[in-house]
Protein backbone atom coordinates (compact mmCIF):
# COMPACT_ATOMS: atom_id res chain seq x y z
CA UNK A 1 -3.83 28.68 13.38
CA UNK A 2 -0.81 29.17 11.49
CA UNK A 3 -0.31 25.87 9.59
CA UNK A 4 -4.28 26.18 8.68
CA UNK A 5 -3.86 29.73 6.98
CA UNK A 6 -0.09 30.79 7.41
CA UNK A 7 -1.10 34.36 5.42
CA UNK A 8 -3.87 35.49 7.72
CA UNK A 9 -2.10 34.12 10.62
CA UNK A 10 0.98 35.76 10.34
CA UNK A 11 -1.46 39.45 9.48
CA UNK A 12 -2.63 38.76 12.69
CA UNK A 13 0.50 38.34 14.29
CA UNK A 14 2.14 41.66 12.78
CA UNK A 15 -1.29 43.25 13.85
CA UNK A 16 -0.71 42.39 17.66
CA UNK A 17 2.52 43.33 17.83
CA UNK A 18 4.28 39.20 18.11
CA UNK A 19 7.98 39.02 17.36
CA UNK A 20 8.01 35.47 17.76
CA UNK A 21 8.73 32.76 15.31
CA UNK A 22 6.21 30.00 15.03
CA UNK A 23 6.97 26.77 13.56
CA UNK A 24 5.14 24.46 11.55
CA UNK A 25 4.96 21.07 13.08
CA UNK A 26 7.10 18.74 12.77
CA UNK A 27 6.40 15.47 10.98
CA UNK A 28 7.42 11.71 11.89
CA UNK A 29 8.02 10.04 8.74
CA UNK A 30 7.37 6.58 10.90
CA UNK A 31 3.92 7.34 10.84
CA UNK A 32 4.22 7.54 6.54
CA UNK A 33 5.63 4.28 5.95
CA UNK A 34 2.55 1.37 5.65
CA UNK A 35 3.73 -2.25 6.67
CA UNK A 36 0.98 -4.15 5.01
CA UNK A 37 0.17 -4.05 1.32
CA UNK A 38 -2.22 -4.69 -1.02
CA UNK A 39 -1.34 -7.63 -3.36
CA UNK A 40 -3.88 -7.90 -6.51
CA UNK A 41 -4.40 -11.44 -6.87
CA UNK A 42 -4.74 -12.42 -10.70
CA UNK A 43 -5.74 -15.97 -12.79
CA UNK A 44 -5.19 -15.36 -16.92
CA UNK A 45 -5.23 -11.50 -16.47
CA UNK A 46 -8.17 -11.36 -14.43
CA UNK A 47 -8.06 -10.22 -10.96
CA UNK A 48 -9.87 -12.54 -8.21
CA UNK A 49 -8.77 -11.00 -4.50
CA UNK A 50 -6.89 -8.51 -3.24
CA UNK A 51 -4.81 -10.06 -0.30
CA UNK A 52 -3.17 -7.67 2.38
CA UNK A 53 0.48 -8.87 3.03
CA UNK A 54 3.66 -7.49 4.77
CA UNK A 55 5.95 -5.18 2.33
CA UNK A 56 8.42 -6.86 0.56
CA UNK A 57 6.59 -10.49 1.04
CA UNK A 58 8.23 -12.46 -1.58
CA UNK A 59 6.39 -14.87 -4.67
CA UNK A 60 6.77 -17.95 -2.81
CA UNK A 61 5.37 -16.68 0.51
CA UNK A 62 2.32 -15.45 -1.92
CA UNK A 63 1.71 -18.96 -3.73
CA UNK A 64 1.61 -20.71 -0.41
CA UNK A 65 -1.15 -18.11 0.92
CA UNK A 66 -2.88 -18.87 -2.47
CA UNK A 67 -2.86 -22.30 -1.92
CA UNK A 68 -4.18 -21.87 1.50
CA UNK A 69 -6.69 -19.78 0.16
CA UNK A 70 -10.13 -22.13 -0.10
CA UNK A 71 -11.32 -19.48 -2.95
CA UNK A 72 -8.37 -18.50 -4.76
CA UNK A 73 -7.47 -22.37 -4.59
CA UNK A 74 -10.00 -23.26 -6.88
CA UNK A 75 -8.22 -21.81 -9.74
CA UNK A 76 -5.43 -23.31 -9.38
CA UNK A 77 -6.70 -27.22 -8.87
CA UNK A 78 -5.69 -29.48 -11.54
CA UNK A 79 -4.32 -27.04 -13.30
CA UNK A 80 -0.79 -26.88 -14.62
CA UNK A 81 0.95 -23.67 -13.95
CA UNK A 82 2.30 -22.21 -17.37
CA UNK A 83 4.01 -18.69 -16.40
CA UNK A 84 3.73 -16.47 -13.13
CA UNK A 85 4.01 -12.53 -13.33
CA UNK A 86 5.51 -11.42 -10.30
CA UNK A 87 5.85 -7.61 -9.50
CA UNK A 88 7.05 -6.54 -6.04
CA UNK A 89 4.41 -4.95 -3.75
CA UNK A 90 1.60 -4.95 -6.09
CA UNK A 91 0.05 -7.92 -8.06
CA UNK A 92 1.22 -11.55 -8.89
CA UNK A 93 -0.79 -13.04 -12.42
CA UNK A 94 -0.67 -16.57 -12.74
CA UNK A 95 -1.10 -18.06 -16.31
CA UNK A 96 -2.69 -21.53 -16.52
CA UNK A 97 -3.86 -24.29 -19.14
């Protein structure tokens, strides 16, 4: 009860009389840390997919999953790549003719 509502907990506690010290629990910071990410997927500024990847997946792992991509191919067939916004862990915008 105490890490619900510590105040009325620890009234009750005084009320009955307990000397003893609870503790809050204890937390596993393991269990905080995500392994996959969300990557926004972009073509000219607009956003097509949102592909789930490992953290820290670099830009070259992400173009060939692109590529691989039947949909997200599409945009990029015949089309000469002009400039590529990469930002770690979040989106990748590819520019094109």
């Amino acid at each position: 009860m105490s890490p619900v509502i510590p105040h009325f907990s620890n009234e009750c506690m005084v009320m009955l009389s307990v000397n003893e010290n609870i503790l809050w629990p204890k937390i596993n910071e393991k269990f905080l840390l995500e392994e996959n990410i969300k990557f926004i997927i972009q073509f000219n500024g607009k956003t097509r997919k949102i592909i789930i990847s490992k953290k820290g997946t670099g830009e070259d792992l992400l173009l060939k999953k692109i590529k691989e991509d039947s949909k997200l191919n599409e945009f990029l067939n015949n089309k000469d790549i002009k400039k590529k916004i990469f930002i770690p862990n979040k989106l990748i915008n590819i520019i094109t003719n």
